[in-house]
C-alpha atoms as a PDB file:
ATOM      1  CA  UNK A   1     -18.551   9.275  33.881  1.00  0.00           C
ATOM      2  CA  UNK A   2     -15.170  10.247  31.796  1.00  0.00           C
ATOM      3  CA  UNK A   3     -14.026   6.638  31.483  1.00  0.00           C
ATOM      4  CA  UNK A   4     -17.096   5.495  29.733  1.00  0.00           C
ATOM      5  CA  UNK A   5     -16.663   8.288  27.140  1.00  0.00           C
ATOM      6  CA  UNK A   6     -13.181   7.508  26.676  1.00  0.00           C
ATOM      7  CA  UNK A   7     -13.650   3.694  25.975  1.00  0.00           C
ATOM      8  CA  UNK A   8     -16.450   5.152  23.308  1.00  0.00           C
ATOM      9  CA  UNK A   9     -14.299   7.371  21.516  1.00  0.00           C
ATOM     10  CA  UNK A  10     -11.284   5.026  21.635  1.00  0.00           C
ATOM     11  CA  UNK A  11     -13.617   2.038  20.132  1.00  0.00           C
ATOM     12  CA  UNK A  12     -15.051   4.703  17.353  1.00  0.00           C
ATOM     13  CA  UNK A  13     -11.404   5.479  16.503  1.00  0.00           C
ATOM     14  CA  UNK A  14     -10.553   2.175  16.427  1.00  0.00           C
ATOM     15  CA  UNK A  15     -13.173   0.697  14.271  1.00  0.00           C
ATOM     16  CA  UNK A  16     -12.782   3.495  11.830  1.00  0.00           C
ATOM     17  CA  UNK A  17      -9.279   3.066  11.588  1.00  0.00           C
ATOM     18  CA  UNK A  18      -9.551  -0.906  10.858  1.00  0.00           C
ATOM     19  CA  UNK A  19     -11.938  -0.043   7.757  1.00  0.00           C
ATOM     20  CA  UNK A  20      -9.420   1.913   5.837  1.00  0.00           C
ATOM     21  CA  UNK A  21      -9.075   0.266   2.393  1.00  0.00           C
ATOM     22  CA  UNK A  22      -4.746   0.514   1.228  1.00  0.00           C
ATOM     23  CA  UNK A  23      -5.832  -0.181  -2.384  1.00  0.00           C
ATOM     24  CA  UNK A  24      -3.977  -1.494  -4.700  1.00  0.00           C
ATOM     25  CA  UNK A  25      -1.926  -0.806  -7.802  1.00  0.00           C
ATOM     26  CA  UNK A  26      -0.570  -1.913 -10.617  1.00  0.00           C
ATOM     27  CA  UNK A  27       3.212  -2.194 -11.716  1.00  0.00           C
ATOM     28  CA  UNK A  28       3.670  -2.509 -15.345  1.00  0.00           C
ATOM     29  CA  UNK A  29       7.609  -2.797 -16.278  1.00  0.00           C
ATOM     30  CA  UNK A  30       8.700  -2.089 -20.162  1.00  0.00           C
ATOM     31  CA  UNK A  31       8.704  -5.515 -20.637  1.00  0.00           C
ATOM     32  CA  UNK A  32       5.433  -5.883 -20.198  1.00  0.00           C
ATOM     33  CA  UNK A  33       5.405  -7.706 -16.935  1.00  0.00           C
ATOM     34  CA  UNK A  34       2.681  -6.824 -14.394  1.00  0.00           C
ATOM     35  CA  UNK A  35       2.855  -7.067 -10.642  1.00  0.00           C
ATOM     36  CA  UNK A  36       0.166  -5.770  -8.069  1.00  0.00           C
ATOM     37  CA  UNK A  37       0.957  -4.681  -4.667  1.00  0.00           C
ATOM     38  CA  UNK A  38      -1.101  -4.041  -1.825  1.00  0.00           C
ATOM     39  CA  UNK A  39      -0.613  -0.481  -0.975  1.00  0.00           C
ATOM     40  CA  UNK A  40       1.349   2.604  -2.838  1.00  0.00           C
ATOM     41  CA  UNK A  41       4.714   1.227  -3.564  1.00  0.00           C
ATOM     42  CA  UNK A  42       7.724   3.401  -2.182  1.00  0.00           C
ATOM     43  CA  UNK A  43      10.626   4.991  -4.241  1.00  0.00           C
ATOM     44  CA  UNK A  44      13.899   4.465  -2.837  1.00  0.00           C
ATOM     45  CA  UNK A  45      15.547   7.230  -3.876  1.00  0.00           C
ATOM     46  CA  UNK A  46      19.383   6.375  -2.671  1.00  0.00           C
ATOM     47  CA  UNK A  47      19.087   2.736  -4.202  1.00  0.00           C
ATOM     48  CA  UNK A  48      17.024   3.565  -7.495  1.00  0.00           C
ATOM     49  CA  UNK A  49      14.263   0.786  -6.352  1.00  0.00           C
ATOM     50  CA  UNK A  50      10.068   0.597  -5.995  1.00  0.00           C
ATOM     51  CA  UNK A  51       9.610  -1.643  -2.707  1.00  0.00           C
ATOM     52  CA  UNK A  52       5.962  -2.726  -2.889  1.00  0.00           C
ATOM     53  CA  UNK A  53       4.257  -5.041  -0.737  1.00  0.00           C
ATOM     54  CA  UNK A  54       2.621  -8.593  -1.990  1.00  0.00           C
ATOM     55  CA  UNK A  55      -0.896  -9.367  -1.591  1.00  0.00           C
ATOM     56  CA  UNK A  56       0.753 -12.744   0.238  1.00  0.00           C
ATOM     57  CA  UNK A  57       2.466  -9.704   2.504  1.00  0.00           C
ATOM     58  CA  UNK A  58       5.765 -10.250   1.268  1.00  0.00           C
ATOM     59  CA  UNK A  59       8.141  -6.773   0.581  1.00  0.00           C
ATOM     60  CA  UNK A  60       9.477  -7.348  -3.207  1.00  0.00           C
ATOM     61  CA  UNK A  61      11.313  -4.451  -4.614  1.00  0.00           C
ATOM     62  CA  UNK A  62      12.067  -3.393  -8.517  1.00  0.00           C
ATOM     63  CA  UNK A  63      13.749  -1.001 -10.207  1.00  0.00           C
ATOM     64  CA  UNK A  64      12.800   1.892 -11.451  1.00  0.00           C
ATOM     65  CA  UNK A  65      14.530   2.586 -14.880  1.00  0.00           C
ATOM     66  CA  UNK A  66      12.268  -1.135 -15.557  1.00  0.00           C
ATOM     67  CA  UNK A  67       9.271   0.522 -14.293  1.00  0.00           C
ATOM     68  CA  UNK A  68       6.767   2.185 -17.297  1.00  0.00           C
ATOM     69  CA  UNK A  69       3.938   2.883 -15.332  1.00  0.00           C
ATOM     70  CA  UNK A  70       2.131   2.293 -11.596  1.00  0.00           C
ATOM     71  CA  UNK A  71      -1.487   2.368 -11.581  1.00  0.00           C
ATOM     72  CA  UNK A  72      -4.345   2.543  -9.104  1.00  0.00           C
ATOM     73  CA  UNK A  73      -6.991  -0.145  -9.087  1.00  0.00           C
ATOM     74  CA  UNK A  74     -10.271   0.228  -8.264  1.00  0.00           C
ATOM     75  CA  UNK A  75     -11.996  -1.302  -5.407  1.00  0.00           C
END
């Protein structure tokens, strides 16, 4: 009777886990470029980058003395 219950609650946790949303944001340099990312992006404090992740799941990174702003979007 404990293995059933187990396979529940590990099939709740995973389905609950698969519908969390990353978001997305916006990168706006002082040049006015604009780059989204899937995800928060990361400061990389030793190196003086943002690494962000595409939305075609590539890692890109920028720096941050060319970053103005980071925004979240709204799903």
């Amino acid at each position: 009777m404990l293995i059933p219950r187990i396979v529940c609650l590990l099939t709740i946790v995973c389905l609950l886990s698969s519908c969390q949303s990353t978001g997305s944001y916006k990168i706006t340099l002082k040049d006015g470029r604009q780059y989204l990312c899937k995800g928060s992006p990361d400061f990389i404090g030793k190196t003086g980058y943002y690494r962000y992740k595409t939305f075609q799941d590539r890692d890109a990174m920028l720096r941050a003395d060319e970053v103005l702003m980071i925004e979240e979007q709204g799903t």
